[in-house]
Protein backbone atom coordinates (compact mmCIF):
# COMPACT_ATOMS: atom_id res chain seq x y z
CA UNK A 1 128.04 65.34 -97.28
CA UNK A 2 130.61 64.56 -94.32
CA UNK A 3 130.22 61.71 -92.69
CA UNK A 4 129.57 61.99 -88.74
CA UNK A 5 129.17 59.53 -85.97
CA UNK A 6 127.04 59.91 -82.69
CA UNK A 7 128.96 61.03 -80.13
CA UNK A 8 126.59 61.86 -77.51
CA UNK A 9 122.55 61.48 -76.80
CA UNK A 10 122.04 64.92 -74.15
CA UNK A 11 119.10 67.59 -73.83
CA UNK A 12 119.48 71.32 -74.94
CA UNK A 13 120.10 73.12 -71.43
CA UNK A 14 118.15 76.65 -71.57
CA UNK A 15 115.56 75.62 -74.28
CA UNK A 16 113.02 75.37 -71.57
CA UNK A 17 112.94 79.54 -70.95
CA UNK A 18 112.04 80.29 -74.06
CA UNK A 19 114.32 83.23 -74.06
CA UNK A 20 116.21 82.38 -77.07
CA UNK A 21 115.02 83.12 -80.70
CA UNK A 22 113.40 79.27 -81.35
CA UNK A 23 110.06 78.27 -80.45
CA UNK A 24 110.01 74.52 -79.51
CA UNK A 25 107.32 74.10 -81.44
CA UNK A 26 109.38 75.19 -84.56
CA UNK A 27 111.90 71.94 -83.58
CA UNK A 28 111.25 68.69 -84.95
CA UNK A 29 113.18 65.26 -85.12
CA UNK A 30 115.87 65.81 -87.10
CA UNK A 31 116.41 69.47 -87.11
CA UNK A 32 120.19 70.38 -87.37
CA UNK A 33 121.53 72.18 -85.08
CA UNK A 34 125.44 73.81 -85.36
CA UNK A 35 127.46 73.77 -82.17
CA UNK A 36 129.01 77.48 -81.40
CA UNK A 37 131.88 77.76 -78.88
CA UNK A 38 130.84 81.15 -76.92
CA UNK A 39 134.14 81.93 -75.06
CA UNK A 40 132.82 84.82 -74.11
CA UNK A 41 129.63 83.36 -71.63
CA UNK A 42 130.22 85.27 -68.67
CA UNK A 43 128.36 82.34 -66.66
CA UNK A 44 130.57 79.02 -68.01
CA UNK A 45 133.70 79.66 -69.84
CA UNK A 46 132.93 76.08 -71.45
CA UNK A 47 129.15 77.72 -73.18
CA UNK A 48 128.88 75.34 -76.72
CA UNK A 49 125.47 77.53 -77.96
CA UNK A 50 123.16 75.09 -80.27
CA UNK A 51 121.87 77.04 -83.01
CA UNK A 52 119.76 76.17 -85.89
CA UNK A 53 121.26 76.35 -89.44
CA UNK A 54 120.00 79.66 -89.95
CA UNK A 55 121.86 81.27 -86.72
CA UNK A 56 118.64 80.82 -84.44
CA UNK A 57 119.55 80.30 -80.75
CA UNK A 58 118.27 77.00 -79.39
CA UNK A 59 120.15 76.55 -76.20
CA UNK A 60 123.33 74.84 -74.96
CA UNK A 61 125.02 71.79 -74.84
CA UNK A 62 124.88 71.06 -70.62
CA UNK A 63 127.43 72.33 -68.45
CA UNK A 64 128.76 68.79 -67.54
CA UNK A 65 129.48 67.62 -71.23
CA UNK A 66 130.45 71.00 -72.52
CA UNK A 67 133.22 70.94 -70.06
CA UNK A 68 135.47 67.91 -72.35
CA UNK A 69 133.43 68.74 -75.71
CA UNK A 70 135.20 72.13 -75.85
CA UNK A 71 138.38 70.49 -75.95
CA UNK A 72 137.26 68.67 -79.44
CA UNK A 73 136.63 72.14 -80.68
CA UNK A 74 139.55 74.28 -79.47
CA UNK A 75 142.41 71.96 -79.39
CA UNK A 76 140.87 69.55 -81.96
CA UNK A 77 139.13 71.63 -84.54
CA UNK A 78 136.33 69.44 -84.86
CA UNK A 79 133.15 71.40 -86.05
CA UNK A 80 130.45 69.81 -83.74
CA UNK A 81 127.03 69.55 -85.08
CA UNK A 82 123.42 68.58 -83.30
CA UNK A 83 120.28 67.11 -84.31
CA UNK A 84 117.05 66.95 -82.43
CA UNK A 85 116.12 64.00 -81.27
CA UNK A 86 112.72 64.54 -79.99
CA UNK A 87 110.97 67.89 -78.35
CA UNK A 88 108.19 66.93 -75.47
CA UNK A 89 106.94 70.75 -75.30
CA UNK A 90 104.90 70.14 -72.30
CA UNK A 91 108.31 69.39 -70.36
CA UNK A 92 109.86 71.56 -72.79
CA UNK A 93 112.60 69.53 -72.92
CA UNK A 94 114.50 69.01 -75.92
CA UNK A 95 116.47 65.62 -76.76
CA UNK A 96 119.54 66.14 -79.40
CA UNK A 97 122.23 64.08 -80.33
CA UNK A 98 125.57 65.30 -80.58
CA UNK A 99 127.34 64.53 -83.72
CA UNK A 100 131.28 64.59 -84.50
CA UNK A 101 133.00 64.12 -88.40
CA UNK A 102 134.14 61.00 -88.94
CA UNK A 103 138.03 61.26 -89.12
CA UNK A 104 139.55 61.17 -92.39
CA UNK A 105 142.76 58.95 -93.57
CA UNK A 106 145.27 61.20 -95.69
């Protein structure tokens, strides 16, 4: 397993319209979630996607962090991952942590 440090504590931006293929109630603490750059998001040219492990769209990472986290993906190659933190389905807000690898010495 590769070893990963928190980079960020954030919410999942678009969980709450329920137009994506993930049910909130189908989250739980601790569900892994892949970060996907979508260069082609006609409404922010920065769109990280949170899926689950099985290619399930959750959301995205918010416009405001997505906007220096793409750099770690582009220009870094760093394969982003998420886990959920905590889903209050009444808000319908989801709580995920942004993870990073853990850089490696040669």
């Amino acid at each position: 397993m590769n070893a990963t440090f928190d980079l960020i504590t954030t919410h999942c931006a678009g969980a709450a319209y329920g137009a994506f293929n993930t049910r909130l109630d189908e989250l739980t603490f601790g569900t892994k979630l892949v970060a996907v750059r979508e260069l082609g998001n006609e409404y922010d040219k920065n769109a990280i996607r949170l899926d689950t492990q099985d290619g399930r769209k959750v959301g995205y990472v918010p416009a405001v962090q997505a906007a220096w986290m793409k750099n770690l993906i582009d220009q870094g190659g760093y394969a982003l991952t998420a886990e959920v933190d905590s889903v209050e389905a009444h808000r319908k807000l989801v709580v995920i942590t942004i993870k990073m690898p853990k850089a490696t010495r040669p």
